[in-house]
N, C-alpha and C. Protein backbone atom coordinates (compact mmCIF):
# COMPACT_ATOMS: atom_id res chain seq x y z
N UNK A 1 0.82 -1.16 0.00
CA UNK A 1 0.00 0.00 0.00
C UNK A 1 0.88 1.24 0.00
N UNK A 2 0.71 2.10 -1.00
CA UNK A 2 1.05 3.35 -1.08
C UNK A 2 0.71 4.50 -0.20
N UNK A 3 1.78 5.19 0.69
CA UNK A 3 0.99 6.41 1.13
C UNK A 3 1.30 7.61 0.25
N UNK A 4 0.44 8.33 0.07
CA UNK A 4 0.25 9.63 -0.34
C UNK A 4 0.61 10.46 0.23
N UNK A 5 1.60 11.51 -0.03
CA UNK A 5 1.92 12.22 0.77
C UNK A 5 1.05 13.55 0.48
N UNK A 6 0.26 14.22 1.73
CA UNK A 6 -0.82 15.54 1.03
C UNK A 6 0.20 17.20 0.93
N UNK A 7 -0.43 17.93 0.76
CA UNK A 7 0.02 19.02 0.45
C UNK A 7 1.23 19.58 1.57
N UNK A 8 0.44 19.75 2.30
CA UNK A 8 0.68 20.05 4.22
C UNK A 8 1.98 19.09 4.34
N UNK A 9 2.16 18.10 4.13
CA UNK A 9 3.41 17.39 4.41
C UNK A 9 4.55 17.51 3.95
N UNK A 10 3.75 17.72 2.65
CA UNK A 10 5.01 18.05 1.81
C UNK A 10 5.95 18.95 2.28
N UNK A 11 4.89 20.03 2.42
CA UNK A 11 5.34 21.67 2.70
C UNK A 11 6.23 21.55 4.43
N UNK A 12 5.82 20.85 5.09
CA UNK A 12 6.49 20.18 6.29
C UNK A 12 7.98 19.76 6.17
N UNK A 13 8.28 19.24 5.03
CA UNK A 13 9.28 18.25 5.12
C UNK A 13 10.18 19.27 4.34
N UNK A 14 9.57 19.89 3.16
CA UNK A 14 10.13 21.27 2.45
C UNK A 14 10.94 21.77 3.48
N UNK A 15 10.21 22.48 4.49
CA UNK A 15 10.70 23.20 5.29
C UNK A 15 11.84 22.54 6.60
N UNK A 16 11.64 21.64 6.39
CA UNK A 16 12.47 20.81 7.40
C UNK A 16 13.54 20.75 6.43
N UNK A 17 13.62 20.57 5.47
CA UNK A 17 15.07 20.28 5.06
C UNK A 17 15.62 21.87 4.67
N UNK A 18 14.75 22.95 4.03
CA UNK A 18 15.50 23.87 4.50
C UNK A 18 15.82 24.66 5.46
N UNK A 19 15.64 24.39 6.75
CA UNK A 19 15.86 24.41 8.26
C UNK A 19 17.39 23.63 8.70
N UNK A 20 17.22 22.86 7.96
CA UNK A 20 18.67 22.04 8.31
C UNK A 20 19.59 22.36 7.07
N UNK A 21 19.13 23.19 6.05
CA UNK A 21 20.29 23.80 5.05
C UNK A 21 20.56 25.30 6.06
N UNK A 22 19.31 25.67 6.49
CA UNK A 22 19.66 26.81 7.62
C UNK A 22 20.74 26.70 8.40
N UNK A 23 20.88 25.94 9.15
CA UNK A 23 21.61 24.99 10.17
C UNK A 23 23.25 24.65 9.33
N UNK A 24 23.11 24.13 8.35
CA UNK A 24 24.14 24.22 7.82
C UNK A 24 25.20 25.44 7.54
N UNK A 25 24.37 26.41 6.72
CA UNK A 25 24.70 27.47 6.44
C UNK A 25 25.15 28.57 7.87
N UNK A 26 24.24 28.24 9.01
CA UNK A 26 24.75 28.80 10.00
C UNK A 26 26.04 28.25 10.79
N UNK A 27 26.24 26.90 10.39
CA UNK A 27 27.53 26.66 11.31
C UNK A 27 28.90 26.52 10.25
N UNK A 28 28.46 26.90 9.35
CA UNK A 28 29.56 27.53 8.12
C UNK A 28 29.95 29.17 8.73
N UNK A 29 29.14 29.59 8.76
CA UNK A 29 29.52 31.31 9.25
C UNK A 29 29.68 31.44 10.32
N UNK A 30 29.42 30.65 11.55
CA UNK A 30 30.18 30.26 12.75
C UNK A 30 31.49 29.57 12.48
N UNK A 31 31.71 28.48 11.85
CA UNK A 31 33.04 28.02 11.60
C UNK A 31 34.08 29.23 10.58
N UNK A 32 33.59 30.37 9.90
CA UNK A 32 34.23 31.16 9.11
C UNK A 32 34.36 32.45 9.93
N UNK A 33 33.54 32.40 11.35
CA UNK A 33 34.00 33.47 11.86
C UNK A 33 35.41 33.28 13.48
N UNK A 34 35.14 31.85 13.42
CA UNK A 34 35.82 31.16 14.19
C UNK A 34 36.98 31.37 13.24
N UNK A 35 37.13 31.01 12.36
CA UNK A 35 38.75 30.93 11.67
C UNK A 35 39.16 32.76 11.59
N UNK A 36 38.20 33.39 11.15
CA UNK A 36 38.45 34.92 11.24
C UNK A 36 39.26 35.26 12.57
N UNK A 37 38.58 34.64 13.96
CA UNK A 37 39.00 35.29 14.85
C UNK A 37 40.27 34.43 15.17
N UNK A 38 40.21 33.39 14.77
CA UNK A 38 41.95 32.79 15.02
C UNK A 38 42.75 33.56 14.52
N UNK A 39 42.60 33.56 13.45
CA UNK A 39 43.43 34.46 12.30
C UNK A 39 43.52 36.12 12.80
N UNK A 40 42.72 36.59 13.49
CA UNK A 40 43.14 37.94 14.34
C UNK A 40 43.50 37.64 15.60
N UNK A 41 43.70 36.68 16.16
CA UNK A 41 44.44 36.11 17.41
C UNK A 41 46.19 35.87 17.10
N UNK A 42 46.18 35.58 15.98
CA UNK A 42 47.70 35.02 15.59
C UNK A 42 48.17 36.22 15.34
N UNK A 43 47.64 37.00 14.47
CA UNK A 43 48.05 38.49 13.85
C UNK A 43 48.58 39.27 15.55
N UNK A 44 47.45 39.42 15.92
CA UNK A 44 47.20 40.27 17.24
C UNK A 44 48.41 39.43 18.17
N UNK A 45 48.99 38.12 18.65
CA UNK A 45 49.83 37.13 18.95
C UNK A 45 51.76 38.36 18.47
N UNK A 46 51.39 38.34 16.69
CA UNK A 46 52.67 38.71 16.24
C UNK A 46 53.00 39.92 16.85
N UNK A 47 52.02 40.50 16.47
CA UNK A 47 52.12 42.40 16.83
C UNK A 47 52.69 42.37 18.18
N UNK A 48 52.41 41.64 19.09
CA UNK A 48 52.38 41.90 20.91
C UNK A 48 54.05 41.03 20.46
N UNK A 49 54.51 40.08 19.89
CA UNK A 49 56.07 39.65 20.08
C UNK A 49 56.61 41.17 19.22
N UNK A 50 56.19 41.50 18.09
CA UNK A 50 56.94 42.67 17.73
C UNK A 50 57.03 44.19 18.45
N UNK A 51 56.02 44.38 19.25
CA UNK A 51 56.08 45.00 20.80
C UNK A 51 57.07 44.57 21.26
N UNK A 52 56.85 43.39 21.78
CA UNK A 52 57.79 43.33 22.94
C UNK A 52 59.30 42.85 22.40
N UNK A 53 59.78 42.53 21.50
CA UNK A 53 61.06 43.10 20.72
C UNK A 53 61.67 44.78 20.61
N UNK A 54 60.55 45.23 20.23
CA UNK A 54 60.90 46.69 19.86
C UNK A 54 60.97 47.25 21.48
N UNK A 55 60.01 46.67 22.40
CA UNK A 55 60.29 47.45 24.18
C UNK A 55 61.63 46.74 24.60
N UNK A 56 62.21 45.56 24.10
CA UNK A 56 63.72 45.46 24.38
C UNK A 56 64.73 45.79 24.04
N UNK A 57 64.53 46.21 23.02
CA UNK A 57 65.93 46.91 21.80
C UNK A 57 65.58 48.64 22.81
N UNK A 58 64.36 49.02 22.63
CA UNK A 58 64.12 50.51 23.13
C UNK A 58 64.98 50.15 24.67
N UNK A 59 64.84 49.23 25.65
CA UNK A 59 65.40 49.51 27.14
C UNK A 59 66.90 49.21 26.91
N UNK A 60 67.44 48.71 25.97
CA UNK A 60 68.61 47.90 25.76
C UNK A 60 69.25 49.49 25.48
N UNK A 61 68.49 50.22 24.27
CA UNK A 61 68.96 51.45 24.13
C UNK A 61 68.96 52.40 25.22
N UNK A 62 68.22 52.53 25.71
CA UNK A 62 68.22 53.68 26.93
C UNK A 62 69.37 52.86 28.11
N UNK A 63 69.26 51.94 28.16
CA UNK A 63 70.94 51.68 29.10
C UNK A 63 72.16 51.93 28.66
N UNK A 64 72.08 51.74 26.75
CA UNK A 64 73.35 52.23 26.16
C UNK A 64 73.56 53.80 26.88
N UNK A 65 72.18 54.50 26.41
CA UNK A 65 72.27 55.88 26.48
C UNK A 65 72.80 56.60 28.26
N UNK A 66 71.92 55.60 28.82
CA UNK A 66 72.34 56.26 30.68
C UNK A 66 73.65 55.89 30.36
N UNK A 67 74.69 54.58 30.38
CA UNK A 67 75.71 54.02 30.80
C UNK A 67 76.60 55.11 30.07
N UNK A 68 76.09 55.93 28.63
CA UNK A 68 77.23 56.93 28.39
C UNK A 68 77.05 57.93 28.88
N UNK A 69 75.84 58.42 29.49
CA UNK A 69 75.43 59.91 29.87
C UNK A 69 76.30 59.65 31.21
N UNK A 70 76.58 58.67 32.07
CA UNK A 70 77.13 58.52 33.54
C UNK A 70 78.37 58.40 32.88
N UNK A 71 79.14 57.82 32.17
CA UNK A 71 80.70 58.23 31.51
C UNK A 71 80.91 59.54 31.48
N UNK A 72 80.19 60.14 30.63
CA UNK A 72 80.56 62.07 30.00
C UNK A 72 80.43 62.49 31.58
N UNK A 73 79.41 62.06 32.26
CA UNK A 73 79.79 63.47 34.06
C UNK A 73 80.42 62.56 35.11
N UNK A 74 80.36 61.41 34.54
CA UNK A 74 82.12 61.17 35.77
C UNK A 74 82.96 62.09 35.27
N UNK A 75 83.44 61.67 33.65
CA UNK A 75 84.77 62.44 32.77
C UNK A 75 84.82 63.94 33.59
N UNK A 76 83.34 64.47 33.01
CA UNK A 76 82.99 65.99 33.44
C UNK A 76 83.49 66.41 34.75
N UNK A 77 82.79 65.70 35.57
CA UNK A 77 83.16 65.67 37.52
C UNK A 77 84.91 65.61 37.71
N UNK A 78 85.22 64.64 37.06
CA UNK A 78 87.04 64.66 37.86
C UNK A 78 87.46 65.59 36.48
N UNK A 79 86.98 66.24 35.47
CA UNK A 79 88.20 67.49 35.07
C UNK A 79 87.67 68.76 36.12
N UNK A 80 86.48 68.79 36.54
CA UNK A 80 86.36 70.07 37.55
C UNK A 80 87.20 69.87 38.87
N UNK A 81 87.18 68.78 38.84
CA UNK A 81 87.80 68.19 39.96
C UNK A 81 89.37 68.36 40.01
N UNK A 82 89.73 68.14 38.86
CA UNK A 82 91.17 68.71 38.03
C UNK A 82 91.36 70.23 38.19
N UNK A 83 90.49 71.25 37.79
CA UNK A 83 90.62 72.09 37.61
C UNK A 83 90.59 72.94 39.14
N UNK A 84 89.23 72.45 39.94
CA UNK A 84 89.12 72.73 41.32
C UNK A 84 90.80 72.79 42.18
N UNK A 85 91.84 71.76 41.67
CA UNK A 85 92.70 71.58 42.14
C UNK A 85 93.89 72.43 41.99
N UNK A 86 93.70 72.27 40.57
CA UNK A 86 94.47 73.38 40.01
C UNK A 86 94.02 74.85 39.99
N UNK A 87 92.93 75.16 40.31
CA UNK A 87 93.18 76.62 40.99
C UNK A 87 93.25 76.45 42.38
N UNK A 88 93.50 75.73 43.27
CA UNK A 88 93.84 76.18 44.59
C UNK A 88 95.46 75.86 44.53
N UNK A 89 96.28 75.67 43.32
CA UNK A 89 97.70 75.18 43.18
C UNK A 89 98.20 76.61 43.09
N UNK A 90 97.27 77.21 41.87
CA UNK A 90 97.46 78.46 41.49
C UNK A 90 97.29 79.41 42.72
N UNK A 91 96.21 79.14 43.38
CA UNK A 91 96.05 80.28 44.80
C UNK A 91 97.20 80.51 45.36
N UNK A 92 97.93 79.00 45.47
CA UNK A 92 99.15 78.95 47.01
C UNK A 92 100.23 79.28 45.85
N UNK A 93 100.35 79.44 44.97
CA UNK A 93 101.60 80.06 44.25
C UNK A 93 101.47 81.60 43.95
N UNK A 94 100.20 81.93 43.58
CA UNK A 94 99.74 83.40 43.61
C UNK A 94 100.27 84.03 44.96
N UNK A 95 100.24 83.79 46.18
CA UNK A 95 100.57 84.05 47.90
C UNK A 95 101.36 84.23 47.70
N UNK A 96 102.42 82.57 47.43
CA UNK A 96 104.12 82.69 47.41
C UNK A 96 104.82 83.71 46.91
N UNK A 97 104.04 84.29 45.55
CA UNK A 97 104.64 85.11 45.02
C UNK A 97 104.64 86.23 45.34
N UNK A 98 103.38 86.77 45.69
CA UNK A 98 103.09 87.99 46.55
C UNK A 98 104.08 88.03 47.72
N UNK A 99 104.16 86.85 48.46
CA UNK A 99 104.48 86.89 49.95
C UNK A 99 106.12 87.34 49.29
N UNK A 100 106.63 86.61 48.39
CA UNK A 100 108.41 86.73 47.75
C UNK A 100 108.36 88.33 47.21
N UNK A 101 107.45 88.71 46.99
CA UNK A 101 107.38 90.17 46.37
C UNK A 101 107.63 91.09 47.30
N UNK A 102 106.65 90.76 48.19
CA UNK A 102 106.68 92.04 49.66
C UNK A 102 108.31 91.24 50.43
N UNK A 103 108.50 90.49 50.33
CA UNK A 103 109.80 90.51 50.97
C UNK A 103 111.06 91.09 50.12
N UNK A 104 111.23 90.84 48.96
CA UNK A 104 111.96 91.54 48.04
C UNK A 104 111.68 92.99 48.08
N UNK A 105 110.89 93.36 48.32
CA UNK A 105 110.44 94.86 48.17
C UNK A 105 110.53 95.57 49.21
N UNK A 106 109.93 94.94 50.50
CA UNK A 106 110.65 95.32 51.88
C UNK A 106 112.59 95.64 51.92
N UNK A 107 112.99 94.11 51.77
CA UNK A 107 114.64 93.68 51.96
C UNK A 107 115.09 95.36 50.57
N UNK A 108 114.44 95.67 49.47
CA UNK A 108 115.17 96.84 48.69
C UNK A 108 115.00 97.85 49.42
N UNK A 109 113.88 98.23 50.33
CA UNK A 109 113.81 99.22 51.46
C UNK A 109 114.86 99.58 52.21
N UNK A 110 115.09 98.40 52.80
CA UNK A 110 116.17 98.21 53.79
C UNK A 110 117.83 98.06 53.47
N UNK A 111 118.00 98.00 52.00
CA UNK A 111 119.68 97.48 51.68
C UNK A 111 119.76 99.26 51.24
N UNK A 112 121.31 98.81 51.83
CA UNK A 112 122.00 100.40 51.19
C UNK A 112 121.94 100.63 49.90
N UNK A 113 121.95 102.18 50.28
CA UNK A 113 122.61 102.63 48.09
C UNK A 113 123.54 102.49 48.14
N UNK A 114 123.76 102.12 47.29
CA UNK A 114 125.52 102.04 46.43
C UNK A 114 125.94 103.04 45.42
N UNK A 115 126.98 103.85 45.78
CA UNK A 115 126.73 104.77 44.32
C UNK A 115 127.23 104.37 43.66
N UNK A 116 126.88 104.83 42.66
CA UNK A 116 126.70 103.95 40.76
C UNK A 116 128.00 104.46 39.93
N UNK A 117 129.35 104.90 40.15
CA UNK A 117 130.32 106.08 40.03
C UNK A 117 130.80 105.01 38.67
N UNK A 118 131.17 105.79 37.33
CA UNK A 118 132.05 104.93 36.78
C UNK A 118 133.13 105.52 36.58
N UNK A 119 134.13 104.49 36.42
CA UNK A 119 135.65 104.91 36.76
C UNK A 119 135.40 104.89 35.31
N UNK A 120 137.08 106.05 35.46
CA UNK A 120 137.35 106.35 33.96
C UNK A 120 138.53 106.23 34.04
């Protein structure tokens, strides 16, 4: 015996199978948005290692840069330090000389004239 399938069933089963092409089609664009977002996970993954490369070369640089900026004002510090020295070398010889001046200049005070006569 044959069943007949009526209008209504048909249209039932119509719709049931495109319900499950629905279904299909929806876990295609779930599985294509799933690969989308991997694929901006890996991207987004690179960018954060190329960050954090570029924040080590950048700190690697700024230690180059302190370790010479602390070279140039040590250098800087001991030539003032040089120089600090050498004008208090200069002070105590500036004195000496003064002090050898006023004694020379006093002691010509004090020595006789000599007269200056030339023989002929």
């Amino acid at each position: 015996m044959k069943f007949r399938k009526n209008k209504s069933e048909k249209n039932i089963i119509s719709k049931g199978v495109n319900k499950s092409e629905e279904a299909v089609n929806a876990w295609d664009v779930i599985n294509e948005n799933f690969t989308n977002i991997s694929l901006a996970c890996k991207t987004l993954e690179k960018s954060i290692q190329n960050l954090s490369a570029n924040t080590n070369l950048m700190k690697e640089n700024l230690k180059s840069q302190a370790n010479t900026s602390k070279r140039i004002i040590n250098d800087t510090v001991a030539k003032l330090r040089e120089t600090k020295n050498n004008t208090k070398k200069a002070k105590i010889t500036t004195t000496s000389l003064k002090r050898t001046i006023y004694v020379v200049s006093d002691n010509s005070k004090k020595a006789p004239g000599f007269p200056l006569e030339l023989l002929n």
